[in-house]
C-alpha atoms as a PDB file:
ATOM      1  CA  UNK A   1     103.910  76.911  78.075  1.00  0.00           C
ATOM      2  CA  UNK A   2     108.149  77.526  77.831  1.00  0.00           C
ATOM      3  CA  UNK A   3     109.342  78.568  81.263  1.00  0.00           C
ATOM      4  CA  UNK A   4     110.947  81.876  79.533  1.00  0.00           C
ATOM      5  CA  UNK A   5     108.227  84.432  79.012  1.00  0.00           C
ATOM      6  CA  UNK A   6     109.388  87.622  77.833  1.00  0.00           C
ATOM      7  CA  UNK A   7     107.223  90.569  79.500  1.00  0.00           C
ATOM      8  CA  UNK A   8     107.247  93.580  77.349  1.00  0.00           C
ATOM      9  CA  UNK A   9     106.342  97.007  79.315  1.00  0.00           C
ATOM     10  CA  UNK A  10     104.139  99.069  76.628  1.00  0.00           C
ATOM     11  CA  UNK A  11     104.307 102.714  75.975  1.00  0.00           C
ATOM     12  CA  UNK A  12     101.393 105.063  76.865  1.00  0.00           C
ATOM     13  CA  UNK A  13     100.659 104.867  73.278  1.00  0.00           C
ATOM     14  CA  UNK A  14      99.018 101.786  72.942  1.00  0.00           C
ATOM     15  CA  UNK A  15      95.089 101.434  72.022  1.00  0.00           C
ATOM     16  CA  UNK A  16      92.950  99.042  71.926  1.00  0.00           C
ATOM     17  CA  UNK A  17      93.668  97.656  68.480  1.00  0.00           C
ATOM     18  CA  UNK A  18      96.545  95.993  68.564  1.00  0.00           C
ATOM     19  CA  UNK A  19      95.177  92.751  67.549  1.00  0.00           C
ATOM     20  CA  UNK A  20      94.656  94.757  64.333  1.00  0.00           C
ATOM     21  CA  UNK A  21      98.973  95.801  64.942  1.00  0.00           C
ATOM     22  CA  UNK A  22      99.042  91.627  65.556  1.00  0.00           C
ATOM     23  CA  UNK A  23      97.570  91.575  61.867  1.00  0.00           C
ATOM     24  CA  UNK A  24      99.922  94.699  60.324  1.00  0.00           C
ATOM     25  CA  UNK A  25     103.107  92.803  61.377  1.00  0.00           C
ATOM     26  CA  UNK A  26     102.200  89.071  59.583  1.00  0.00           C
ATOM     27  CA  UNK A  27     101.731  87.332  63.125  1.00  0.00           C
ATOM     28  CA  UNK A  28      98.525  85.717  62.425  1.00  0.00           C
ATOM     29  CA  UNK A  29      96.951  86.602  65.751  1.00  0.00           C
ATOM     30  CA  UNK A  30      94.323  83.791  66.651  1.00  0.00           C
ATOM     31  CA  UNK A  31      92.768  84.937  69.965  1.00  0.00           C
ATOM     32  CA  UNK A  32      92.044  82.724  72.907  1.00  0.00           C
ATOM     33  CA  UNK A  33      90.880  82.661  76.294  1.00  0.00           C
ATOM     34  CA  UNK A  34      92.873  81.516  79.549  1.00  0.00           C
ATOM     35  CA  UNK A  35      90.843  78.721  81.736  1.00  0.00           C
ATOM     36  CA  UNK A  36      89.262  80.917  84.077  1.00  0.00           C
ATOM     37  CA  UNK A  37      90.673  84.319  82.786  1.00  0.00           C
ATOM     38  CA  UNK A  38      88.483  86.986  80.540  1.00  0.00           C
ATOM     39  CA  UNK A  39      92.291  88.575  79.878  1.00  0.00           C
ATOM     40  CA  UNK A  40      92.984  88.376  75.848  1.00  0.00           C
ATOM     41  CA  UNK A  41      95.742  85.595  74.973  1.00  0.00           C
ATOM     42  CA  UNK A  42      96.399  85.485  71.510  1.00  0.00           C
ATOM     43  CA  UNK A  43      98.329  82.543  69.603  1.00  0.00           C
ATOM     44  CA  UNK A  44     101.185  84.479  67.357  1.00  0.00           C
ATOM     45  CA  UNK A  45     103.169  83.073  64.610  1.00  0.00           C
ATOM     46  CA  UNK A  46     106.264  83.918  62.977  1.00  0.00           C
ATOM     47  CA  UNK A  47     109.026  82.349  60.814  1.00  0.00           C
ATOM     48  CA  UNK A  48     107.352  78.733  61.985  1.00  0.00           C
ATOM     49  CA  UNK A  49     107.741  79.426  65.513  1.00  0.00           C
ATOM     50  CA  UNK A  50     104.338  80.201  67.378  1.00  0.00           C
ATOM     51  CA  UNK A  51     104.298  81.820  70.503  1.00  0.00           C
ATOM     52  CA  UNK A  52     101.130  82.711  73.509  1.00  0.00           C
ATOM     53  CA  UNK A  53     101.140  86.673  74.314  1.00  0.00           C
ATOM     54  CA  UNK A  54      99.103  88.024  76.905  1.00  0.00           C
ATOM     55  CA  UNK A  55      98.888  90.428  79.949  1.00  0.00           C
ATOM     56  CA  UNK A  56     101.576  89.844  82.546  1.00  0.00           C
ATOM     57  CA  UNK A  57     100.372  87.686  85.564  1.00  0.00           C
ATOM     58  CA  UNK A  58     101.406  88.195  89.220  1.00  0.00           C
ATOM     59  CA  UNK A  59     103.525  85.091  88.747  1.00  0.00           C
ATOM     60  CA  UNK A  60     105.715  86.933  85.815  1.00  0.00           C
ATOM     61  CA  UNK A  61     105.375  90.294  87.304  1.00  0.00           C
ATOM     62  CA  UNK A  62     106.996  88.609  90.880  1.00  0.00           C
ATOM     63  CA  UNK A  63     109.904  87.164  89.140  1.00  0.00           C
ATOM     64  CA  UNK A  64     110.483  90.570  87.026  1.00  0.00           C
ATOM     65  CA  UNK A  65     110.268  92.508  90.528  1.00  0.00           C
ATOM     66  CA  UNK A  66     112.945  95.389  90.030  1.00  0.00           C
ATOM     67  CA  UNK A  67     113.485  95.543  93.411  1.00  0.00           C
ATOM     68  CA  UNK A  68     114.162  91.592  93.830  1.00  0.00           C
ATOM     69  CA  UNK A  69     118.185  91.327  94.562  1.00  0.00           C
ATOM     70  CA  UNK A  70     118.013  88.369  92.265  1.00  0.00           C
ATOM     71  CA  UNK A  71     117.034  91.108  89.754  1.00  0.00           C
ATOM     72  CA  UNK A  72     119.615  92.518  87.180  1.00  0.00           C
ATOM     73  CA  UNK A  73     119.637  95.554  85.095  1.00  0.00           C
ATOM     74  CA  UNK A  74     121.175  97.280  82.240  1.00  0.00           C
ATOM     75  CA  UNK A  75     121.632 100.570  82.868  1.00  0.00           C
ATOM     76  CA  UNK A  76     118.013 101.448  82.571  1.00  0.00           C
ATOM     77  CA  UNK A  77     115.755 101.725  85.643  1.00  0.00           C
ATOM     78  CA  UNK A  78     111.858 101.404  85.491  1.00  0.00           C
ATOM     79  CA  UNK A  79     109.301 103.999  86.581  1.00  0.00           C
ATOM     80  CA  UNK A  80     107.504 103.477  89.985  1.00  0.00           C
ATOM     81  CA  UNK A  81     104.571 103.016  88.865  1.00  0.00           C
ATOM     82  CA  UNK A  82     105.706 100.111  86.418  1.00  0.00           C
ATOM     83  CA  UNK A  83     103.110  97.335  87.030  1.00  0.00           C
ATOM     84  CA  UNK A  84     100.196  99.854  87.040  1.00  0.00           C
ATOM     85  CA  UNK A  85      97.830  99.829  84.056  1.00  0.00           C
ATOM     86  CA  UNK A  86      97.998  96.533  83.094  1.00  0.00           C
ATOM     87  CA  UNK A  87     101.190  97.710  80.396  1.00  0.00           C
ATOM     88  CA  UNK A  88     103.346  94.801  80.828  1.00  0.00           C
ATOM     89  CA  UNK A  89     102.639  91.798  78.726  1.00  0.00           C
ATOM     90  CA  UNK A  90     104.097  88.411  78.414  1.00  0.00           C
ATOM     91  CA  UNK A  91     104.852  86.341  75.917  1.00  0.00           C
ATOM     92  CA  UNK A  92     106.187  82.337  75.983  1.00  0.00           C
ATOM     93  CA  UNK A  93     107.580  81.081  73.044  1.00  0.00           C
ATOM     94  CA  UNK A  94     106.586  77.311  71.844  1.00  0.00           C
ATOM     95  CA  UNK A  95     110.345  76.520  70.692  1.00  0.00           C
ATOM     96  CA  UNK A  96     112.658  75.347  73.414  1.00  0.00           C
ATOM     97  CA  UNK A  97     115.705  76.295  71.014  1.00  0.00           C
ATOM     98  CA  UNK A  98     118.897  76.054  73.021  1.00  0.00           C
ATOM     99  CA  UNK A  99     121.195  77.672  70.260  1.00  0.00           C
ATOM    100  CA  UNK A 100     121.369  81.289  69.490  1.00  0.00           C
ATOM    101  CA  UNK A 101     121.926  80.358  65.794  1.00  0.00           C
ATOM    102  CA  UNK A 102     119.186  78.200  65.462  1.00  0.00           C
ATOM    103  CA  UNK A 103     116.320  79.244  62.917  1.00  0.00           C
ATOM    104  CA  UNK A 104     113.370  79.117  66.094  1.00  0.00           C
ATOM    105  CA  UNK A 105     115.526  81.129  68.394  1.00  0.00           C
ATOM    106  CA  UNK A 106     116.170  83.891  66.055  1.00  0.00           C
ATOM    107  CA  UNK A 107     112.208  83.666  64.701  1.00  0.00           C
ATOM    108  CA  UNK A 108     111.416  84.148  68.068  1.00  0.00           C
ATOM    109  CA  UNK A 109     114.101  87.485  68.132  1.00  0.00           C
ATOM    110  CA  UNK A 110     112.592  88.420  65.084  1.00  0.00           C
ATOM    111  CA  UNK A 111     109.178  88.189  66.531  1.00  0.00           C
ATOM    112  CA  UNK A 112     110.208  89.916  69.948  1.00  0.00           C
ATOM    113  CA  UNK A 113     111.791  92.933  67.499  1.00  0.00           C
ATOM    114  CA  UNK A 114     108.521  93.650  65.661  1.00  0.00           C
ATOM    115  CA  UNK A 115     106.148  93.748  69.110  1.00  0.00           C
ATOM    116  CA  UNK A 116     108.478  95.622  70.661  1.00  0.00           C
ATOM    117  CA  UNK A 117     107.997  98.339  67.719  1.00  0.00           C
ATOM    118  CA  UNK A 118     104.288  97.644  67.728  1.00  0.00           C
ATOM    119  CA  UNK A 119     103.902  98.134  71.651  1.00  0.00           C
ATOM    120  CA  UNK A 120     106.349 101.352  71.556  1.00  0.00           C
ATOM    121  CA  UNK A 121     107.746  99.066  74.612  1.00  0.00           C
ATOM    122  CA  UNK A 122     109.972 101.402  76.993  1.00  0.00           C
ATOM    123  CA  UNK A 123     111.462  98.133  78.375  1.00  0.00           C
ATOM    124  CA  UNK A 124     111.946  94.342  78.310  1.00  0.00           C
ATOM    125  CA  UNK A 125     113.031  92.110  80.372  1.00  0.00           C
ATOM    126  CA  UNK A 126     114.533  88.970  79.784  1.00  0.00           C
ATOM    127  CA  UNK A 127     113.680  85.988  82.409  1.00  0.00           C
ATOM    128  CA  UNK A 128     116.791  83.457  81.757  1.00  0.00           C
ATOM    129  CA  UNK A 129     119.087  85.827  82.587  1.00  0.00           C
ATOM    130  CA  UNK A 130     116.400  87.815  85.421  1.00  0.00           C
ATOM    131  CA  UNK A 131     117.597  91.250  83.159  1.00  0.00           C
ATOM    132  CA  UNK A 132     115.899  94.190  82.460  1.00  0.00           C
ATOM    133  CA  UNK A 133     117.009  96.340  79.496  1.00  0.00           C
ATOM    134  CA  UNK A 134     115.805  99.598  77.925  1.00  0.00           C
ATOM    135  CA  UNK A 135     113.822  98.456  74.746  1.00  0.00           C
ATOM    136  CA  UNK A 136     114.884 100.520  72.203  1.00  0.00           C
ATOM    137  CA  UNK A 137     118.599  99.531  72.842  1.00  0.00           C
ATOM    138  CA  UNK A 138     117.112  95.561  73.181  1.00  0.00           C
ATOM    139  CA  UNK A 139     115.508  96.373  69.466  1.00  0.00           C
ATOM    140  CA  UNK A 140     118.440  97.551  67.803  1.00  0.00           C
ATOM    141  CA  UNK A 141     121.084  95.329  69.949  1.00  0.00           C
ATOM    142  CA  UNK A 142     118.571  91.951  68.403  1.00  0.00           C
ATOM    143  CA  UNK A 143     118.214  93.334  64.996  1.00  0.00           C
ATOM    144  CA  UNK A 144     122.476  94.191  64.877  1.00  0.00           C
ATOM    145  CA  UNK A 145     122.439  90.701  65.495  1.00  0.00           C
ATOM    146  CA  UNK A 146     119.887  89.142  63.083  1.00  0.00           C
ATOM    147  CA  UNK A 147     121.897  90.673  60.207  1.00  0.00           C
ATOM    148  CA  UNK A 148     125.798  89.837  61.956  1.00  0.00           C
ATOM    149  CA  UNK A 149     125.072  87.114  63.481  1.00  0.00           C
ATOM    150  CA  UNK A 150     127.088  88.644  66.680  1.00  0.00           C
ATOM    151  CA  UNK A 151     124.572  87.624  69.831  1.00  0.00           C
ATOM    152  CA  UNK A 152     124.508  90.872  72.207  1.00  0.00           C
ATOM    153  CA  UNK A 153     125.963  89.163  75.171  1.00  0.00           C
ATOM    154  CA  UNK A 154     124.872  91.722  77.286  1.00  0.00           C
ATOM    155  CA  UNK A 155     121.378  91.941  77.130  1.00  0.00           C
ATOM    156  CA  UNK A 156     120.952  87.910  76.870  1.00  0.00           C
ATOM    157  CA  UNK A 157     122.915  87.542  79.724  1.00  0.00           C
ATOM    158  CA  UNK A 158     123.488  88.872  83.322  1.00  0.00           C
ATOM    159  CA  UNK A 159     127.096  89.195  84.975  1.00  0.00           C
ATOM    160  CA  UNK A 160     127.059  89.166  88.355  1.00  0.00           C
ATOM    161  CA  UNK A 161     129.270  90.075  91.819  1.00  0.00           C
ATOM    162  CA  UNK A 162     128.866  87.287  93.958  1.00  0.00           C
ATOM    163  CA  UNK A 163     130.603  85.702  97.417  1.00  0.00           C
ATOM    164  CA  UNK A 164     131.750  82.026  97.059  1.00  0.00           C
ATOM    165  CA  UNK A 165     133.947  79.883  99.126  1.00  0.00           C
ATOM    166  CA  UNK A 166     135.309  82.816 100.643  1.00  0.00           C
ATOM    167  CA  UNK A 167     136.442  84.743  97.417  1.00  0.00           C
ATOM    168  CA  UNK A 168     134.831  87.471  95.131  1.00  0.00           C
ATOM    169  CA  UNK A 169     133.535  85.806  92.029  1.00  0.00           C
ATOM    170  CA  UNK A 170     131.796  86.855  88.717  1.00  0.00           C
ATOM    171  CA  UNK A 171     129.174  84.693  87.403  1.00  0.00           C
ATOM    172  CA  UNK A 172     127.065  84.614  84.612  1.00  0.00           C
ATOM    173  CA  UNK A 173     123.727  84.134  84.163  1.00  0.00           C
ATOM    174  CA  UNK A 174     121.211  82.910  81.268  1.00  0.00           C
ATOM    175  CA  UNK A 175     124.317  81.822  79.334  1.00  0.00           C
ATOM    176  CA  UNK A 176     123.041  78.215  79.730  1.00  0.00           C
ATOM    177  CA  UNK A 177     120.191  78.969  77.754  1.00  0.00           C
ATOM    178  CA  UNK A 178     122.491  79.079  74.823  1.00  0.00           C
ATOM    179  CA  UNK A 179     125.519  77.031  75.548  1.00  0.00           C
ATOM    180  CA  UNK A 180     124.346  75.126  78.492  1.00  0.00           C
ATOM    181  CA  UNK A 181     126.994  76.018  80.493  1.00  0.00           C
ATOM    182  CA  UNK A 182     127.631  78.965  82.858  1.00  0.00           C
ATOM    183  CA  UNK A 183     130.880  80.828  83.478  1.00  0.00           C
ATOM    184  CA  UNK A 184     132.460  81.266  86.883  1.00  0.00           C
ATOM    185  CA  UNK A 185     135.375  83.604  87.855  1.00  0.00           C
ATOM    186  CA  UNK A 186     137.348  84.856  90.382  1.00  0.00           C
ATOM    187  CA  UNK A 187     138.351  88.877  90.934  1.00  0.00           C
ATOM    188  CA  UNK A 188     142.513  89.144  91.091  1.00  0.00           C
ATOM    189  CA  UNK A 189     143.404  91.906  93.203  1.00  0.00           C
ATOM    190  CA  UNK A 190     142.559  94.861  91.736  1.00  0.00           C
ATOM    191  CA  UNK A 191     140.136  94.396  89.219  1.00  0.00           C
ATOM    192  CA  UNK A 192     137.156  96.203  88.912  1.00  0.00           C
ATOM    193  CA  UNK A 193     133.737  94.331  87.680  1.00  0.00           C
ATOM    194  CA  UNK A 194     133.968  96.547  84.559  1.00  0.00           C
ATOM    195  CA  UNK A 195     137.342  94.618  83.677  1.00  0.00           C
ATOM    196  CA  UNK A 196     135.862  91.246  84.805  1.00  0.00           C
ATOM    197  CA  UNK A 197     132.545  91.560  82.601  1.00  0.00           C
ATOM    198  CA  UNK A 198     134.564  93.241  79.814  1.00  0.00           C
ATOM    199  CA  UNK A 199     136.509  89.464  80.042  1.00  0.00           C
ATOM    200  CA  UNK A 200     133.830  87.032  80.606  1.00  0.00           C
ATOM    201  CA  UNK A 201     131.500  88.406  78.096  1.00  0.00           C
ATOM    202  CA  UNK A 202     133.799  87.563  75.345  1.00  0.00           C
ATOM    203  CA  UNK A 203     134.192  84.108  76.929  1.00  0.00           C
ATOM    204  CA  UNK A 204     130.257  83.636  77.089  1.00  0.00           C
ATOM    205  CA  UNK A 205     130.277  84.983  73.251  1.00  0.00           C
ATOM    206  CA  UNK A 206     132.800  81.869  72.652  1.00  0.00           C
ATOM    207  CA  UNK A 207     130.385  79.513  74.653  1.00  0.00           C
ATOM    208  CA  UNK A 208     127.259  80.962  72.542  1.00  0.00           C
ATOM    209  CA  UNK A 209     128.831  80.787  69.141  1.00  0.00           C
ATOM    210  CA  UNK A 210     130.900  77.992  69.417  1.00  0.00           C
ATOM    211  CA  UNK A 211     129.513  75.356  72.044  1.00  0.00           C
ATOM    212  CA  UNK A 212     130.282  74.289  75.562  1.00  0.00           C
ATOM    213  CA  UNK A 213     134.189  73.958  76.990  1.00  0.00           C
ATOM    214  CA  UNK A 214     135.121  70.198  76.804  1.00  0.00           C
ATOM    215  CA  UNK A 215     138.455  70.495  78.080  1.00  0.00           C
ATOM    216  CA  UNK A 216     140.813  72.510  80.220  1.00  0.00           C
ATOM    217  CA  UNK A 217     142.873  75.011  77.861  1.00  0.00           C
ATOM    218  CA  UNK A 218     145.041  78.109  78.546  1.00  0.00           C
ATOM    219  CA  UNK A 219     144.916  80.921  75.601  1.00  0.00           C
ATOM    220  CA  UNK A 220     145.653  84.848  76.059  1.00  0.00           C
ATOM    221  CA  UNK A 221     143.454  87.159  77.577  1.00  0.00           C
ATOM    222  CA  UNK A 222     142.342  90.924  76.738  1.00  0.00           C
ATOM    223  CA  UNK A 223     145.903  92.505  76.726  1.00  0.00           C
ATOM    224  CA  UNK A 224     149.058  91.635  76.520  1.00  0.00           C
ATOM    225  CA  UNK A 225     151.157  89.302  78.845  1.00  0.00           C
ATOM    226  CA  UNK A 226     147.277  88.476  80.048  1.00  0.00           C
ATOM    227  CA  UNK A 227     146.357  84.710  80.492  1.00  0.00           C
ATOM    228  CA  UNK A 228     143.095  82.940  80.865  1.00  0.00           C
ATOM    229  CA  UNK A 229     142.715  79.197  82.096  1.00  0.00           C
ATOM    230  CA  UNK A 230     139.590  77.587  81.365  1.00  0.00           C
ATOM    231  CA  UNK A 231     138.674  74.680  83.158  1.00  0.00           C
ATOM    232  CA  UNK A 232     135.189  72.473  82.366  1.00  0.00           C
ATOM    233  CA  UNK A 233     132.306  71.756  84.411  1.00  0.00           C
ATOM    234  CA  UNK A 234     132.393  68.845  87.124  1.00  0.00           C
ATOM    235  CA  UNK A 235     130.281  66.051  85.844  1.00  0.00           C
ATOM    236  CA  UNK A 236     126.816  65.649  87.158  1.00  0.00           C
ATOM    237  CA  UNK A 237     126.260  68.995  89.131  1.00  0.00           C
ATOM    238  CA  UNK A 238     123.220  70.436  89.051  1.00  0.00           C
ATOM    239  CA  UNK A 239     124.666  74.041  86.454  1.00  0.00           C
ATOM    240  CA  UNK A 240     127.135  72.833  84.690  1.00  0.00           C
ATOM    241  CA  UNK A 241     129.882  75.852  85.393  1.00  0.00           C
ATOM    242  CA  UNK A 242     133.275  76.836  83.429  1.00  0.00           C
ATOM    243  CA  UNK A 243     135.367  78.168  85.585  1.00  0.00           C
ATOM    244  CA  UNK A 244     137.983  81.029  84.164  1.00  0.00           C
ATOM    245  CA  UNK A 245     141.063  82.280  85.871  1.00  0.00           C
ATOM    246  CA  UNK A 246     142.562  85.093  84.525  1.00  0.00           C
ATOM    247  CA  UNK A 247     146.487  86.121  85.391  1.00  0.00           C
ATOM    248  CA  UNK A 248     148.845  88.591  84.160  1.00  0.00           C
ATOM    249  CA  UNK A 249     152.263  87.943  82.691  1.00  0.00           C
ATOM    250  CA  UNK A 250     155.552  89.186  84.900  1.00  0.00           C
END
């Protein structure tokens, strides 16, 4: 199974026929059983990309703890009672598309879209990234994007404060999925994280649309007099990383 299961917390709502909802939506449910497990799996397919759904494990509940610092969030927080009731499922995707534009990936965001509707999910969270987001914003931020094209940055990737050599640094994370390459950058004085995500989440929408950095470059930034140097990944490190410095005109 693909390393990026998508777990899907359900609304109180849901009965027990949604292998019949399965049938409603054109996914071709074929049910199956785990080695060892009585839990439903069922075999979806969509758009020629076929995917494995079934009941979250401890192993995809762990890594969607909310509470894990490794954990990011979209302004949304989960109820306490969040693993209880068996509500959150999971669901691994065959297709190890790497490009947001490329027919599997959005198959498999077309697929996501309709069992999120079908599980009246309350939220999803999205493991290359480690980000939880409300659902119904997810739903309409993946479906703005299957008709413009534009990838919602935002809930496909996390932007994160971090400590590195000594400096305050933003870096992305789950943009690899889609560009393979991350994006590293420092805080100048004075910045807040809002301006610093507000920045490299139009650089990661470059990366996603457009491909990896290849070479160093200098354009403008957000506002006037503003500056941004881009400088490419070392060769042979473990995540390849851009790194951006932004700087302000005199």
């Amino acid at each position: 199974m693909s390393s990026k299961p998508f777990a899907l917390i359900l609304g109180p709502s849901l009965s027990a026929a949604f292998e019949a909802g399965f049938r409603r939506m054109g996914l071709k449910p074929e049910r199956a059983v785990g080695d060892g497990d009585a839990t439903p799996r069922y075999r979806l397919h969509f758009g020629g990309v076929a995917a494995t759904i079934a009941r979250a494990g401890e192993a995809e509940l762990a890594e969607a703890d909310p509470h894990d610092p490794a954990t990011s969030s979209l302004a949304t927080s989960l109820p306490a009672d969040w693993r209880a009731g068996g509500g959150c499922w999971a669901l691994w995707c065959d297709e190890e598309a790497t490009s947001v534009q490329a027919p599997a990936m959005r198959a498999s965001f077309q697929m996501i879209v309709l069992l999120l509707d079908l599980f009246d999910a309350s939220h999803v969270f999205w493991p290359p990234a480690r980000l939880w987001s409300d659902a119904p914003q997810f739903r309409a931020a993946m479906a703005e994007m299957l008709v413009s094209g534009m990838p919602p940055v935002l809930h496909l990737v996390a932007f994160r404060r971090v400590e590195a050599a000594g400096e305050a640094v933003v870096r992305t994370r789950g943009l690899s999925l889609f560009s393979g390459q991350e994006i590293e950058a420092p805080i100048p004085v004075g910045w807040t994280i809002a301006d610093m995500v507000k920045r490299v989440a139009r650089l990661a929408l470059d990366l996603m649309l457009n491909g990896p950095l290849l070479e160093a470059q200098e354009t403008r930034g957000l506002q006037p007099g503003e500056t941004v140097r881009l400088r490419p990944p070392d060769r042979g490190v473990a995540t390849p990383t851009v790194r951006a410095e932004f700087g302000r005109g005199g």
